[in-house]
PDB file of N, CA and C in Angstrom:
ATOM      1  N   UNK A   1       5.576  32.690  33.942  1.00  0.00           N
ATOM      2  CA  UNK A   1       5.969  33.592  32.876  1.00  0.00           C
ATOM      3  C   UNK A   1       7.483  33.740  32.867  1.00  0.00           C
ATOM      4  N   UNK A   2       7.911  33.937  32.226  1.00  0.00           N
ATOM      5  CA  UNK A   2       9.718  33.999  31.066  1.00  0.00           C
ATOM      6  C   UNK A   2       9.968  35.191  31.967  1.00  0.00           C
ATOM      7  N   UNK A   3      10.621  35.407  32.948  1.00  0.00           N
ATOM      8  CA  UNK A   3      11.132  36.855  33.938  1.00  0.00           C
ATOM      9  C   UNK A   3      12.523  37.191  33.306  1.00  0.00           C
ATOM     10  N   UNK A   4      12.989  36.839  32.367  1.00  0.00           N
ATOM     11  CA  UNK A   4      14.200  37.453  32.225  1.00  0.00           C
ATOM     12  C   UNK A   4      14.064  39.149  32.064  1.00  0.00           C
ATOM     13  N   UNK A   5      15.301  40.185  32.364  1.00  0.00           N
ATOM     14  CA  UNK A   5      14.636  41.211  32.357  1.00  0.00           C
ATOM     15  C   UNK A   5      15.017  41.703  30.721  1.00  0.00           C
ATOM     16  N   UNK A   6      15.789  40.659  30.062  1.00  0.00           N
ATOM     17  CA  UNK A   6      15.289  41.011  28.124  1.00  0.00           C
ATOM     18  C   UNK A   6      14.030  40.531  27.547  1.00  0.00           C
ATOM     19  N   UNK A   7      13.189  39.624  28.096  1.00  0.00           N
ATOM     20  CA  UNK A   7      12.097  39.043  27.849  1.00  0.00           C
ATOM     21  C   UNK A   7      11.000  39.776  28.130  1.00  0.00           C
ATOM     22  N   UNK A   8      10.882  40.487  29.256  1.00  0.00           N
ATOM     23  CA  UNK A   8      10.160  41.579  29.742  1.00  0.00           C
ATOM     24  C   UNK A   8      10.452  42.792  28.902  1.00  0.00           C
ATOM     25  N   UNK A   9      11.554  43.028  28.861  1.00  0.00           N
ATOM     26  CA  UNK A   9      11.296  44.411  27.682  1.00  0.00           C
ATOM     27  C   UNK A   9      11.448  44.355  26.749  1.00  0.00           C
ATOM     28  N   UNK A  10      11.744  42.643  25.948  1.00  0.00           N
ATOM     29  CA  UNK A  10      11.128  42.531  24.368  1.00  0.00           C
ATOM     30  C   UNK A  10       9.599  42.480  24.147  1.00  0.00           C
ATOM     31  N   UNK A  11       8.697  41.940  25.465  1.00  0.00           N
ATOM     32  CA  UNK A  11       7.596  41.809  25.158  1.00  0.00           C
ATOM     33  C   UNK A  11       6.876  43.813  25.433  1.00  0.00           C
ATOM     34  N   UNK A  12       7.550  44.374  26.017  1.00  0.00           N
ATOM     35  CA  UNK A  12       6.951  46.112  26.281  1.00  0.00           C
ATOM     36  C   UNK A  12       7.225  46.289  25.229  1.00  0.00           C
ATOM     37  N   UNK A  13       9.068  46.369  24.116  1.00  0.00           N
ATOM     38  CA  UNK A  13       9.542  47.019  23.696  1.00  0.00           C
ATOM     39  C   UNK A  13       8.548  46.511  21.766  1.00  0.00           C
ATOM     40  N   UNK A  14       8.377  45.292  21.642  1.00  0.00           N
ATOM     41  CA  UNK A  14       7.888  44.452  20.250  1.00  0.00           C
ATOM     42  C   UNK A  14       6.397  44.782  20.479  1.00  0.00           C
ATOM     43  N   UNK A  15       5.357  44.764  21.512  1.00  0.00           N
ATOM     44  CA  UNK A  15       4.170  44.602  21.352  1.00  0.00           C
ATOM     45  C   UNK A  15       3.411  45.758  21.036  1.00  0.00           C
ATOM     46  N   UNK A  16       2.656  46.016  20.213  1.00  0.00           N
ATOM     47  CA  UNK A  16       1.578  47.407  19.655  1.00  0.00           C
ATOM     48  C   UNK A  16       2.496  47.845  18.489  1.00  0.00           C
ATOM     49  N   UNK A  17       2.354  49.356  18.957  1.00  0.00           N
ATOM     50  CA  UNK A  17       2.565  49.546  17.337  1.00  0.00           C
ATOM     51  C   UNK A  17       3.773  50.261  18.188  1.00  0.00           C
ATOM     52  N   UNK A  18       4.901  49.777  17.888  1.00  0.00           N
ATOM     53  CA  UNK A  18       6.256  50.488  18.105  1.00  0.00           C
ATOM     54  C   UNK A  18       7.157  50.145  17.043  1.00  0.00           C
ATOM     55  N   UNK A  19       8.755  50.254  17.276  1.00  0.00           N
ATOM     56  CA  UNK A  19       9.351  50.627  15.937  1.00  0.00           C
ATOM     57  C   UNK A  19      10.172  49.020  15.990  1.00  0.00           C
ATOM     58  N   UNK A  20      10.514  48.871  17.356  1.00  0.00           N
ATOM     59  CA  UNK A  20      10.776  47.346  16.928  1.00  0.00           C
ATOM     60  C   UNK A  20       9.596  46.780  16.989  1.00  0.00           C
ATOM     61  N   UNK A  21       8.152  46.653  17.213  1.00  0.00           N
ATOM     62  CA  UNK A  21       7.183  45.738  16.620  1.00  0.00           C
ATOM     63  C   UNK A  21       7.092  45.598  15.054  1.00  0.00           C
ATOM     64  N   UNK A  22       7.273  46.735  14.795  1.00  0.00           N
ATOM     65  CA  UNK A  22       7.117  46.493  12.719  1.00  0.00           C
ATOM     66  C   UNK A  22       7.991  46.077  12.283  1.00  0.00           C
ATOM     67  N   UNK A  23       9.211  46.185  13.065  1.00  0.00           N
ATOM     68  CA  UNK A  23      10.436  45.438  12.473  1.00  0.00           C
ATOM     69  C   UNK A  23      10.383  44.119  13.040  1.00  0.00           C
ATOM     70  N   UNK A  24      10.210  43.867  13.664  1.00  0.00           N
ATOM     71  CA  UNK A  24       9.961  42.376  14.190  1.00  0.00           C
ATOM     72  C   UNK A  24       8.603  41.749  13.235  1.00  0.00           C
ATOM     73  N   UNK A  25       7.821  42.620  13.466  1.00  0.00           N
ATOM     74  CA  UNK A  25       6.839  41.611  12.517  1.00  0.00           C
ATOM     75  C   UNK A  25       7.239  41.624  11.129  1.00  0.00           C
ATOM     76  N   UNK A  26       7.840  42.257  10.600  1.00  0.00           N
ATOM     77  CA  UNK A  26       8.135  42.257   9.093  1.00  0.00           C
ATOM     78  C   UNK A  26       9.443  41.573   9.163  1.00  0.00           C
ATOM     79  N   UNK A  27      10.252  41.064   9.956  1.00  0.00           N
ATOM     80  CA  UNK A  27      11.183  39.980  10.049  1.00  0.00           C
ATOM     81  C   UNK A  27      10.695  38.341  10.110  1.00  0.00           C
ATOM     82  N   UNK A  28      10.004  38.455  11.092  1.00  0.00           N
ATOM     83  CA  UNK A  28       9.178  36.837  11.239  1.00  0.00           C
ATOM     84  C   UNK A  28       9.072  36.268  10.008  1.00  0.00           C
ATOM     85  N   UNK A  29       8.279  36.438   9.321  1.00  0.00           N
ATOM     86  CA  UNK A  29       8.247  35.855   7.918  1.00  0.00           C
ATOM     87  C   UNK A  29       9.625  35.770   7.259  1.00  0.00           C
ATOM     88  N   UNK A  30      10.401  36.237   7.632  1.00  0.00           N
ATOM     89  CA  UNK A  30      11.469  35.405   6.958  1.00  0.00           C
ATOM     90  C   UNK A  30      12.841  34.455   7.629  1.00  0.00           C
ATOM     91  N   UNK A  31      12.177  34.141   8.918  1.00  0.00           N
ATOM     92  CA  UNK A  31      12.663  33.235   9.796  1.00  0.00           C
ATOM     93  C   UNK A  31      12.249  31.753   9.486  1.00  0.00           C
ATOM     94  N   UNK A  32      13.875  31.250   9.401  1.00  0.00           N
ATOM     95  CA  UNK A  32      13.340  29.756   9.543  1.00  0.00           C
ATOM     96  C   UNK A  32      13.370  29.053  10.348  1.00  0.00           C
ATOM     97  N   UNK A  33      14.019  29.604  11.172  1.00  0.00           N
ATOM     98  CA  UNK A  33      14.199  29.217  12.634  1.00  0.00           C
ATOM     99  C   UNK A  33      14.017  29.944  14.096  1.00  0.00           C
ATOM    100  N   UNK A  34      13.782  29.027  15.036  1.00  0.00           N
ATOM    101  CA  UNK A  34      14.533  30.082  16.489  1.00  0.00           C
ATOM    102  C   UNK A  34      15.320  30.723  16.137  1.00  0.00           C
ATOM    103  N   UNK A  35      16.981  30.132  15.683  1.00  0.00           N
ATOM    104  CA  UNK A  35      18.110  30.956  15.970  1.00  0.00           C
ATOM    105  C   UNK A  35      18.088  32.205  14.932  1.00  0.00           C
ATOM    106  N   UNK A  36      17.503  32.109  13.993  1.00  0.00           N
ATOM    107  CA  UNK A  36      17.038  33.277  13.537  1.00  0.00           C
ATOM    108  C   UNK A  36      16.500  34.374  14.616  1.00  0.00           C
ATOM    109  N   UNK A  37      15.514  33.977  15.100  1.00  0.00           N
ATOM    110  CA  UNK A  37      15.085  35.366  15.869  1.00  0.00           C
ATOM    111  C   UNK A  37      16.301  35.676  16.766  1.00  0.00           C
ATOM    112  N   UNK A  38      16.481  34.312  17.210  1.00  0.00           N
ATOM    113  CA  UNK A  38      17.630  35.361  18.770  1.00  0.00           C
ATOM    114  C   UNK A  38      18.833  35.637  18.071  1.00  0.00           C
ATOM    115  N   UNK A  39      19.021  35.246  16.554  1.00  0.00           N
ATOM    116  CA  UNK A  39      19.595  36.696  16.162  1.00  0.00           C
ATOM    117  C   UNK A  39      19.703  37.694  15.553  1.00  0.00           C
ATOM    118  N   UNK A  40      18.124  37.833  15.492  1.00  0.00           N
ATOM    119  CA  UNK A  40      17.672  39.013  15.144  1.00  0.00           C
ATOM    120  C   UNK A  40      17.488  39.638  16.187  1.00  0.00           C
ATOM    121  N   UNK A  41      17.217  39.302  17.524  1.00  0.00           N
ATOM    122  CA  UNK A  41      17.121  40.056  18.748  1.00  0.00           C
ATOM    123  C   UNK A  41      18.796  40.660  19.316  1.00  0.00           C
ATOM    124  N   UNK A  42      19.698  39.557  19.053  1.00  0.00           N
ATOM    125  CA  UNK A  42      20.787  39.513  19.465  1.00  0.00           C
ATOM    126  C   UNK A  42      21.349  40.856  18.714  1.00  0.00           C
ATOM    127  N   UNK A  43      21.039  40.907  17.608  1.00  0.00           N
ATOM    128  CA  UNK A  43      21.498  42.389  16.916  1.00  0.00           C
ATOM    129  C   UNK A  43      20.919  43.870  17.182  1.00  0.00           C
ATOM    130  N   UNK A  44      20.151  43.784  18.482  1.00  0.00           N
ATOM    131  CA  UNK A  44      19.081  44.647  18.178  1.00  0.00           C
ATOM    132  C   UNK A  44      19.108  44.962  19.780  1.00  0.00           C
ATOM    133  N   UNK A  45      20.693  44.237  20.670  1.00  0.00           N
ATOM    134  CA  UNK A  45      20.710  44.432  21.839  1.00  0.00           C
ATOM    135  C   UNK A  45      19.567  43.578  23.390  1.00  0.00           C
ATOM    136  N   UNK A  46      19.359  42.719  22.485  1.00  0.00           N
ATOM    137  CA  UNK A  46      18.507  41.585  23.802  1.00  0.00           C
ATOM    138  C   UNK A  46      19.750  40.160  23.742  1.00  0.00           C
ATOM    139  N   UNK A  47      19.324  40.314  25.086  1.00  0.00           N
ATOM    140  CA  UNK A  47      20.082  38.679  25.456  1.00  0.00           C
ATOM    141  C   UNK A  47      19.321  37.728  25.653  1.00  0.00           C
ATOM    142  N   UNK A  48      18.528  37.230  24.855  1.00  0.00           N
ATOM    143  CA  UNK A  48      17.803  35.693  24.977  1.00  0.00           C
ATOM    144  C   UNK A  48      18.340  34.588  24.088  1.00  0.00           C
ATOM    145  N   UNK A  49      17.436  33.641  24.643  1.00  0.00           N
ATOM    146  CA  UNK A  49      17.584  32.351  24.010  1.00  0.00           C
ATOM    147  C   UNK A  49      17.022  31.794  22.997  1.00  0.00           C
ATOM    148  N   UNK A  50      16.841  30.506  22.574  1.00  0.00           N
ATOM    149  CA  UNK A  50      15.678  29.926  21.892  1.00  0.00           C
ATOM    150  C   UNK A  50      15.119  29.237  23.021  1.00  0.00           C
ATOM    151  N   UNK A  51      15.308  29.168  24.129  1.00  0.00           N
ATOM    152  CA  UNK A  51      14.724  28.588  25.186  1.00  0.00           C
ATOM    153  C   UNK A  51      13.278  29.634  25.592  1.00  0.00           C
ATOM    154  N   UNK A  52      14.257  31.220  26.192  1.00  0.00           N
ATOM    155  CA  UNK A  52      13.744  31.887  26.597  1.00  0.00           C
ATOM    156  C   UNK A  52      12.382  31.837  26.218  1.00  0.00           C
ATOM    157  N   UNK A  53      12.692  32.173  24.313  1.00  0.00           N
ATOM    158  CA  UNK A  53      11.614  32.082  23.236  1.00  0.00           C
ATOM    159  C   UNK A  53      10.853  31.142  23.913  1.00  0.00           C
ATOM    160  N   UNK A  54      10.876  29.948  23.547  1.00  0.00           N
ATOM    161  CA  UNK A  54      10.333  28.948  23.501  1.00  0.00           C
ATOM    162  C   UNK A  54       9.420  29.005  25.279  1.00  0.00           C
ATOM    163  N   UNK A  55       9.707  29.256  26.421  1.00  0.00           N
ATOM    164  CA  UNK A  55       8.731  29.393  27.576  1.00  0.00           C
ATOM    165  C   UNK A  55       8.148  30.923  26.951  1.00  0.00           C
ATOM    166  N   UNK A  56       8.818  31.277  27.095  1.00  0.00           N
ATOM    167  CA  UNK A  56       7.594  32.960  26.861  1.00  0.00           C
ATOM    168  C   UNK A  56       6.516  32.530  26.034  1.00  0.00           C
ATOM    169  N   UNK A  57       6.480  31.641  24.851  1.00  0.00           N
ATOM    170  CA  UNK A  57       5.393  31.106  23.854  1.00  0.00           C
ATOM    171  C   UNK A  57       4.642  29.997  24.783  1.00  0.00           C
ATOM    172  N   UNK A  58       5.105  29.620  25.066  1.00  0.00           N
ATOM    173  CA  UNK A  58       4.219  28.384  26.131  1.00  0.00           C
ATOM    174  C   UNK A  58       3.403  28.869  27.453  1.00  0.00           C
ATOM    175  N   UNK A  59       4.219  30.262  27.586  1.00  0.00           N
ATOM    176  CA  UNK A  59       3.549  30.978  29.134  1.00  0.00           C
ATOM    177  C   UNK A  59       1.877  32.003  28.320  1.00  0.00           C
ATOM    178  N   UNK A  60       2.354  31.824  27.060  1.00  0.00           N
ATOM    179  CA  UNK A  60       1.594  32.911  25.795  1.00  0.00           C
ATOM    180  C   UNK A  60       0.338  31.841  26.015  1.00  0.00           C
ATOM    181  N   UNK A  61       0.932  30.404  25.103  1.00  0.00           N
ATOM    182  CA  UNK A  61      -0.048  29.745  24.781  1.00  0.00           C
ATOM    183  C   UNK A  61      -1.321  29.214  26.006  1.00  0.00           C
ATOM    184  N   UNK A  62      -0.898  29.472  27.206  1.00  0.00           N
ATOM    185  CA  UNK A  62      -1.718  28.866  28.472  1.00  0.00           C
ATOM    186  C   UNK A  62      -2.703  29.997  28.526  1.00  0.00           C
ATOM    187  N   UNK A  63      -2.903  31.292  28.265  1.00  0.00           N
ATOM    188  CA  UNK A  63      -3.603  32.201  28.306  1.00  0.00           C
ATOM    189  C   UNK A  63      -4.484  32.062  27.772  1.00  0.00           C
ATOM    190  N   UNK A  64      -5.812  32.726  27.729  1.00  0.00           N
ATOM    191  CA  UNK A  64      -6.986  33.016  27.636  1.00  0.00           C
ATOM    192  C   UNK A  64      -7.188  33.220  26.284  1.00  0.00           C
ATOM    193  N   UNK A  65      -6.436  34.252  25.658  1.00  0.00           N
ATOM    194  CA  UNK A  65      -6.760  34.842  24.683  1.00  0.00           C
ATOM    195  C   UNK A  65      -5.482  34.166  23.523  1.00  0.00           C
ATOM    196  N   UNK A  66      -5.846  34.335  21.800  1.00  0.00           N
ATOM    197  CA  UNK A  66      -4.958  33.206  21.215  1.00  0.00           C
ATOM    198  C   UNK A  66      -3.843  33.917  21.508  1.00  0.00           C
ATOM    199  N   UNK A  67      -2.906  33.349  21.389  1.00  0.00           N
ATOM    200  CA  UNK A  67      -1.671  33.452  20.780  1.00  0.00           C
ATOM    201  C   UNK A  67      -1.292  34.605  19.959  1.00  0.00           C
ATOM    202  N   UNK A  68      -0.785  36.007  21.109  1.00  0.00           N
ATOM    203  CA  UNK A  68       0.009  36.816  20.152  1.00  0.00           C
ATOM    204  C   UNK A  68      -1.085  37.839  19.541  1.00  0.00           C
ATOM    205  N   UNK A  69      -2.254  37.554  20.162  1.00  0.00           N
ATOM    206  CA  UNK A  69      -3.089  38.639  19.802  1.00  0.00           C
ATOM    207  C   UNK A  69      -3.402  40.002  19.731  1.00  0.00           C
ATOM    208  N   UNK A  70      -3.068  40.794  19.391  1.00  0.00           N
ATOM    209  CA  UNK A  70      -2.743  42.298  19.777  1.00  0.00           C
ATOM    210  C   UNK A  70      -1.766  42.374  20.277  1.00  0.00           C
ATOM    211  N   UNK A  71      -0.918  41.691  19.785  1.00  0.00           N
ATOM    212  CA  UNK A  71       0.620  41.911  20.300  1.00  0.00           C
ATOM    213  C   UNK A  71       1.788  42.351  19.375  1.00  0.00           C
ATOM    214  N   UNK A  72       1.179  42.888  18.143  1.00  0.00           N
ATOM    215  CA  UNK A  72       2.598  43.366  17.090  1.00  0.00           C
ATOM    216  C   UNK A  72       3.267  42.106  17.439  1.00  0.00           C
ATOM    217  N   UNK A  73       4.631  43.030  16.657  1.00  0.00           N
ATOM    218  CA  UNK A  73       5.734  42.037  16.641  1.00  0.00           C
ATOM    219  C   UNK A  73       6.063  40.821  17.148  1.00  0.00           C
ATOM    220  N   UNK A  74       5.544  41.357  18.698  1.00  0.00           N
ATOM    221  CA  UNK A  74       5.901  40.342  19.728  1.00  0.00           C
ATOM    222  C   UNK A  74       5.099  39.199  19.732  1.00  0.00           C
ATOM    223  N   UNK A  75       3.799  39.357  19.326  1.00  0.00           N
ATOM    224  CA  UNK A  75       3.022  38.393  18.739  1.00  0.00           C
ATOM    225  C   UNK A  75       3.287  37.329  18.119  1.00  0.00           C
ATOM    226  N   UNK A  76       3.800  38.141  16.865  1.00  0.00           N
ATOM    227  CA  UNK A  76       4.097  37.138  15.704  1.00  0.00           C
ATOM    228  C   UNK A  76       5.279  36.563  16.164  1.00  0.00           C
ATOM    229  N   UNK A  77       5.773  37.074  16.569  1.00  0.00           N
ATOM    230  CA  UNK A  77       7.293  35.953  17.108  1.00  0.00           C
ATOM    231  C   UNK A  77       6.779  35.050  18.270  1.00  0.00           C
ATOM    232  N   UNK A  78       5.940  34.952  18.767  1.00  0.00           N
ATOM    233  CA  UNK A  78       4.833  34.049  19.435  1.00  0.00           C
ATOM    234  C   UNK A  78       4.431  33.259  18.560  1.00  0.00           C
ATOM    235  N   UNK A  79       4.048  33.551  18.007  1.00  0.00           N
ATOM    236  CA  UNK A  79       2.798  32.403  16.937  1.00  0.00           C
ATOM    237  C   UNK A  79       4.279  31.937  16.145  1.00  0.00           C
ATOM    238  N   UNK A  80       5.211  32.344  15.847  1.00  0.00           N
ATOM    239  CA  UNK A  80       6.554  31.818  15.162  1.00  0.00           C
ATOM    240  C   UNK A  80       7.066  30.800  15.800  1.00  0.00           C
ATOM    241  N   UNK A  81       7.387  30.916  17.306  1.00  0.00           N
ATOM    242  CA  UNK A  81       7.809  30.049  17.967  1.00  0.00           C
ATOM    243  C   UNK A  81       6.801  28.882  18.039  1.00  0.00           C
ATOM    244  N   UNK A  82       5.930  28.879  18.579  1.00  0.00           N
ATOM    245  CA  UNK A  82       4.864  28.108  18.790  1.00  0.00           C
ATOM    246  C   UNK A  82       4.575  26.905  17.429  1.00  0.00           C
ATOM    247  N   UNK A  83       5.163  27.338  16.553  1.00  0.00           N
ATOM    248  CA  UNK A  83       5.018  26.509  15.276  1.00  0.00           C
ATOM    249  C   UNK A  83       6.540  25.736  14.529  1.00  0.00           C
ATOM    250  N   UNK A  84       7.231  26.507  15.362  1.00  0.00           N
ATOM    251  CA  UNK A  84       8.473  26.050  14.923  1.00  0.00           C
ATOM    252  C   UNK A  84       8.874  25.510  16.125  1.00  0.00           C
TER     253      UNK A  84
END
């Protein structure tokens, strides 16, 4: 799993129903890219990557359950990465 300690509290701070999850999920859709999100994160006070992104979605996708499932925001920026 992605241990950075912004990766860890984008996935506490984006997942359920919180205030950056609705803003994150109502951003995704208009990403065309990684560097879109990390800088949409980057504005919003996280230090990641498109890397970071990119293992946290791959550590997502090895799991049990799909992709981003009950995960708000943080979800969909899962299932975002994962496709892009």
């Amino acid at each position: 799993m992605n241990s950075t300690p912004d990766m860890q509290r984008l996935r506490a701070d984006a997942s359920g129903n919180t205030g950056l999850g609705h803003a994150l999920a109502a951003a995704v859709p208009n990403f065309a890219s990684p560097e879109d999100a990390v800088n949409f994160l980057t504005d919003r006070g996280f230090d990641v990557t498109a890397r970071d992104l990119l293992e946290a979605a791959a550590d997502e996708a090895r799991e049990e359950t799909p992709v981003g499932e009950g995960e708000g925001g943080y979800g969909a920026l899962m299932r975002f990465i994962l496709d892009h």
